[in-house]
C-alpha atoms as a PDB file:
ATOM      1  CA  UNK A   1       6.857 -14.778   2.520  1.00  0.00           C
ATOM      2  CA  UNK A   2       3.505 -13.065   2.933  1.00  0.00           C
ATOM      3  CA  UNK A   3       1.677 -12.165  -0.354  1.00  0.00           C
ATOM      4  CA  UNK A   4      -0.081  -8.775  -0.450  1.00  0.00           C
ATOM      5  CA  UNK A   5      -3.006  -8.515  -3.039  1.00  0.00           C
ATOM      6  CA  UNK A   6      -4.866  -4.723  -4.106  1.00  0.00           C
ATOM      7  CA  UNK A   7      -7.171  -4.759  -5.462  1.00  0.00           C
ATOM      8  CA  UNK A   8      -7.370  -1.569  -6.962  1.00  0.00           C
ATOM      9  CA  UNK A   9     -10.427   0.447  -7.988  1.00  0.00           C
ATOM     10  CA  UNK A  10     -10.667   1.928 -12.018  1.00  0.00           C
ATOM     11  CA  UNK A  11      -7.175   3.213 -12.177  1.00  0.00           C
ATOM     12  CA  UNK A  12      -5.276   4.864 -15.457  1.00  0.00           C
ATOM     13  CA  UNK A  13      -2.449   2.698 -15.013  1.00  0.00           C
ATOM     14  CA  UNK A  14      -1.924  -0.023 -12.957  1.00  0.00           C
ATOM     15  CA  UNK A  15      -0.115   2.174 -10.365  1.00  0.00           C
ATOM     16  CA  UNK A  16      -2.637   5.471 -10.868  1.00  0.00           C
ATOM     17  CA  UNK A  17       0.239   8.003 -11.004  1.00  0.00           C
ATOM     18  CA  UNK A  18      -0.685   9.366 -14.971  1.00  0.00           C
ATOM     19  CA  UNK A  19      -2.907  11.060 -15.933  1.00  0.00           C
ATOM     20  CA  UNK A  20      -3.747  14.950 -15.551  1.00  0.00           C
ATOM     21  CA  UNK A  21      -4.619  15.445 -11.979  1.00  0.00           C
ATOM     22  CA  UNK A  22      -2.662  12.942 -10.039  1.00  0.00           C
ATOM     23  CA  UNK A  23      -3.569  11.963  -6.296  1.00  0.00           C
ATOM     24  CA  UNK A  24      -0.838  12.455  -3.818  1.00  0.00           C
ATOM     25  CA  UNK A  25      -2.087   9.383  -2.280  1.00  0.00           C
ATOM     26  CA  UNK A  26      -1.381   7.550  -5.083  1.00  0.00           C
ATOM     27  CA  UNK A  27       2.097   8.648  -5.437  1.00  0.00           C
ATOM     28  CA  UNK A  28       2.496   8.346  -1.681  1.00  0.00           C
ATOM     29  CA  UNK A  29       1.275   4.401  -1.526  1.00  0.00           C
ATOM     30  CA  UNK A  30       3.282   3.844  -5.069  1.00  0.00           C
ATOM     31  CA  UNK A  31       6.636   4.717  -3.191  1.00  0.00           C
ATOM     32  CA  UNK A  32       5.667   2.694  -0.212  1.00  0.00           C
ATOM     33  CA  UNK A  33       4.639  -0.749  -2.562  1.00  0.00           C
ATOM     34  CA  UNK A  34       8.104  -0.116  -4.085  1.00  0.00           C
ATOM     35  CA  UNK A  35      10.095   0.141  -0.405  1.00  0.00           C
ATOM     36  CA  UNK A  36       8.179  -2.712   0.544  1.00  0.00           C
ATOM     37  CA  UNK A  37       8.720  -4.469  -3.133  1.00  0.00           C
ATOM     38  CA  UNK A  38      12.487  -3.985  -2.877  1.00  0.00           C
ATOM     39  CA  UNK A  39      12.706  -5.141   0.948  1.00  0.00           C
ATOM     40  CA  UNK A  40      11.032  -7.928   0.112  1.00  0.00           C
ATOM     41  CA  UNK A  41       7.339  -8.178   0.246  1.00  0.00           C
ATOM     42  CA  UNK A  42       5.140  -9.704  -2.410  1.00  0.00           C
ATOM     43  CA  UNK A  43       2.733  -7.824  -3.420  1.00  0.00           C
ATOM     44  CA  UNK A  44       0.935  -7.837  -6.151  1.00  0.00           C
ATOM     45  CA  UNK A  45      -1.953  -4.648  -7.639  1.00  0.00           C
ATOM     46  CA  UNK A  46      -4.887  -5.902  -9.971  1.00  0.00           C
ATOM     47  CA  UNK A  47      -6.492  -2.781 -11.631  1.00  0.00           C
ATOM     48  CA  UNK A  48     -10.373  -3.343 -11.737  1.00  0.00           C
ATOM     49  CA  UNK A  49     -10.146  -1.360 -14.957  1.00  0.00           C
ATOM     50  CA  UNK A  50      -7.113  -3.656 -16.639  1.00  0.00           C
ATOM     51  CA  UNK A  51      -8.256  -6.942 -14.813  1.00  0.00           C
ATOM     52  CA  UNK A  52     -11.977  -6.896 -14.419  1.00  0.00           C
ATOM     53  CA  UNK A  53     -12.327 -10.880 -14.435  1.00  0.00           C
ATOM     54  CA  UNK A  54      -9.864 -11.049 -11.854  1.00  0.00           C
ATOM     55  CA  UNK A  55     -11.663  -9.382  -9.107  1.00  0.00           C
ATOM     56  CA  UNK A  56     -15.468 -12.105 -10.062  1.00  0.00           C
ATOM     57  CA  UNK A  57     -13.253 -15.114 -10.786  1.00  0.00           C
ATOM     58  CA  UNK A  58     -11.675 -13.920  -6.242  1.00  0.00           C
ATOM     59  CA  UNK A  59     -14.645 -14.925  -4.048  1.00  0.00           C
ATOM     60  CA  UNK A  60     -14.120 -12.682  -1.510  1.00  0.00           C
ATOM     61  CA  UNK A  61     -13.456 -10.052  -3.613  1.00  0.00           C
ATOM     62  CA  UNK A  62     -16.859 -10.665  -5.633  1.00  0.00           C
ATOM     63  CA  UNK A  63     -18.502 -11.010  -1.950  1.00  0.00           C
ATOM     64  CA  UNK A  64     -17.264  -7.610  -1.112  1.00  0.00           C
ATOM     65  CA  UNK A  65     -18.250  -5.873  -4.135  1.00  0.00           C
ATOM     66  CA  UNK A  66     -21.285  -7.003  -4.446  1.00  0.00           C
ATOM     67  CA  UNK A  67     -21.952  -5.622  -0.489  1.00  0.00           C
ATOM     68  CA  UNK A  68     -19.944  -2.460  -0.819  1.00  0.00           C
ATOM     69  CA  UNK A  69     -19.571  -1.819  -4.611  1.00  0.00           C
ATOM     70  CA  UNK A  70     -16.538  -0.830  -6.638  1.00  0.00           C
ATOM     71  CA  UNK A  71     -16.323   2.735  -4.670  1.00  0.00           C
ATOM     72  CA  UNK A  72     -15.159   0.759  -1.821  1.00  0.00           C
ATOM     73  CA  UNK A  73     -12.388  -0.200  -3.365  1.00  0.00           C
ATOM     74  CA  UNK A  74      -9.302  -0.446  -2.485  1.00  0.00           C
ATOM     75  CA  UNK A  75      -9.553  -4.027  -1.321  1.00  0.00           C
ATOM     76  CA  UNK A  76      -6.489  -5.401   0.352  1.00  0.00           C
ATOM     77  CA  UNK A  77      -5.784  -8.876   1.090  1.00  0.00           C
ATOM     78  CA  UNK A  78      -3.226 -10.730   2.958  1.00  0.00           C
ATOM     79  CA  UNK A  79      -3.070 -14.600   2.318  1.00  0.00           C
ATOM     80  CA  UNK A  80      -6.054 -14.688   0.784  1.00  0.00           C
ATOM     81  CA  UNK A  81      -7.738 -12.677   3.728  1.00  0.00           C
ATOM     82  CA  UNK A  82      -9.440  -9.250   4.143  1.00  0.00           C
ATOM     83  CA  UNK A  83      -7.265  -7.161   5.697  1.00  0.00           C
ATOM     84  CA  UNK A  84      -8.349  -3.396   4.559  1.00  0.00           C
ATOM     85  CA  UNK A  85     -10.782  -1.325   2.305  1.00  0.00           C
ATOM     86  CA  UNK A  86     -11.565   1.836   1.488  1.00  0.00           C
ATOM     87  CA  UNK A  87      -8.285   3.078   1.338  1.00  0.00           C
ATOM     88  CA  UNK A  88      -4.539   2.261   0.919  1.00  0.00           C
ATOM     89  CA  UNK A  89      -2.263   1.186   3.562  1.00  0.00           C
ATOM     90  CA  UNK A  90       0.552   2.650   5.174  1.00  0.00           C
ATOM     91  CA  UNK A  91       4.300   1.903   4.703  1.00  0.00           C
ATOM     92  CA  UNK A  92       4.037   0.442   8.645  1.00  0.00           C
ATOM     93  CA  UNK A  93       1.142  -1.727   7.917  1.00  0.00           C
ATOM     94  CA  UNK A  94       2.943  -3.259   4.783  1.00  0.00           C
ATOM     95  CA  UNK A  95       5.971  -3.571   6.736  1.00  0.00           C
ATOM     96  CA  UNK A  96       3.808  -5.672   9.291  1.00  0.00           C
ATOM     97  CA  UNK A  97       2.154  -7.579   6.859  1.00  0.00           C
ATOM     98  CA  UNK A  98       5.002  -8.628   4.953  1.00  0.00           C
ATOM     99  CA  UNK A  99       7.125  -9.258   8.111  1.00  0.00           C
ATOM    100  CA  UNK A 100       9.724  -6.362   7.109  1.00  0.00           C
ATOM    101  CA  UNK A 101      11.312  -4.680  10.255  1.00  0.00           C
ATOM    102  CA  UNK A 102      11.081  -1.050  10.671  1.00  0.00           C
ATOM    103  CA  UNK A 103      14.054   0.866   9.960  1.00  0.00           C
ATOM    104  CA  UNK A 104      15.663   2.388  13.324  1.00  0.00           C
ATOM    105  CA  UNK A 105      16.935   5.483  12.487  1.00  0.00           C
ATOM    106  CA  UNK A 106      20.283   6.233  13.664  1.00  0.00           C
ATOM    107  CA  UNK A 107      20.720   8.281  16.711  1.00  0.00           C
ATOM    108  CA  UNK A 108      23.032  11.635  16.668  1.00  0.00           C
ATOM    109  CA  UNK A 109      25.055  12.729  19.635  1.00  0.00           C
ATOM    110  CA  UNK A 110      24.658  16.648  19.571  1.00  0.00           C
ATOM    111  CA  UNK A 111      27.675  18.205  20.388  1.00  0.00           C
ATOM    112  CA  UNK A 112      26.674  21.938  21.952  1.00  0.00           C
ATOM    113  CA  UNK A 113      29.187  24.515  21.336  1.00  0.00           C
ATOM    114  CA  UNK A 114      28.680  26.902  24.487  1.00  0.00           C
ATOM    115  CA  UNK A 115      28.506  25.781  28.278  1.00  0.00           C
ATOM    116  CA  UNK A 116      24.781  27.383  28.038  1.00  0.00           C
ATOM    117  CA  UNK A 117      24.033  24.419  26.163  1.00  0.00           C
ATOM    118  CA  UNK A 118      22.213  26.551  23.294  1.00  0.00           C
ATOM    119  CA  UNK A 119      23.919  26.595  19.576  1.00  0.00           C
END
């Protein structure tokens, strides 16, 4: 399986949903690492706040912030390689990265209850 690393920029938590003034981004990528999470995927979030030595002791991480600097961040990395920054991916691109398919949703036959064809 494909291993997801984000590396995450100063965060509260490790997911970013506390605090006072949340970002609806946060909460939006948060439920889309757990869809992914519980299809599946491996992915794994290192906080540059919680896990500073983590993000010198990557290479290409330490490459990137020394170009870009921590407000670049997020960082995202898919077997070991760049694959985004500067902001959080989608549930799609997770699902690609990870190999999850898309969910199809169902189709509905609609039934119309005059010959006008209008409900």
């Amino acid at each position: 399986m494909t291993t997801i690393h984000i590396f995450d920029p100063v965060l509260c938590c490790s997911t970013g949903v506390c605090g006072v003034q949340i970002d609806p981004a946060l909460v939006t990528f948060a439920a889309d690492v757990d869809w992914a999470i519980k299809n599946g995927a491996q992915i794994k979030r290192t906080n540059l706040a919680q896990e500073p030595l983590a993000f010198v002791e990557n290479a290409i991480v330490k490459a990137f912030l020394e170009r870009s600097g921590p407000e670049a961040l997020p960082l995202i990395l898919v077997e070991g390689e760049m694959a985004l920054a500067g902001r959080y991916p989608t549930r799609t691109e997770l699902a690609r990265w990870a190999g999850i398919a898309k969910p199809t949703l169902p189709t509905i036959d609609v039934v119309c209850c005059s010959d006008s064809h209008c409900c």
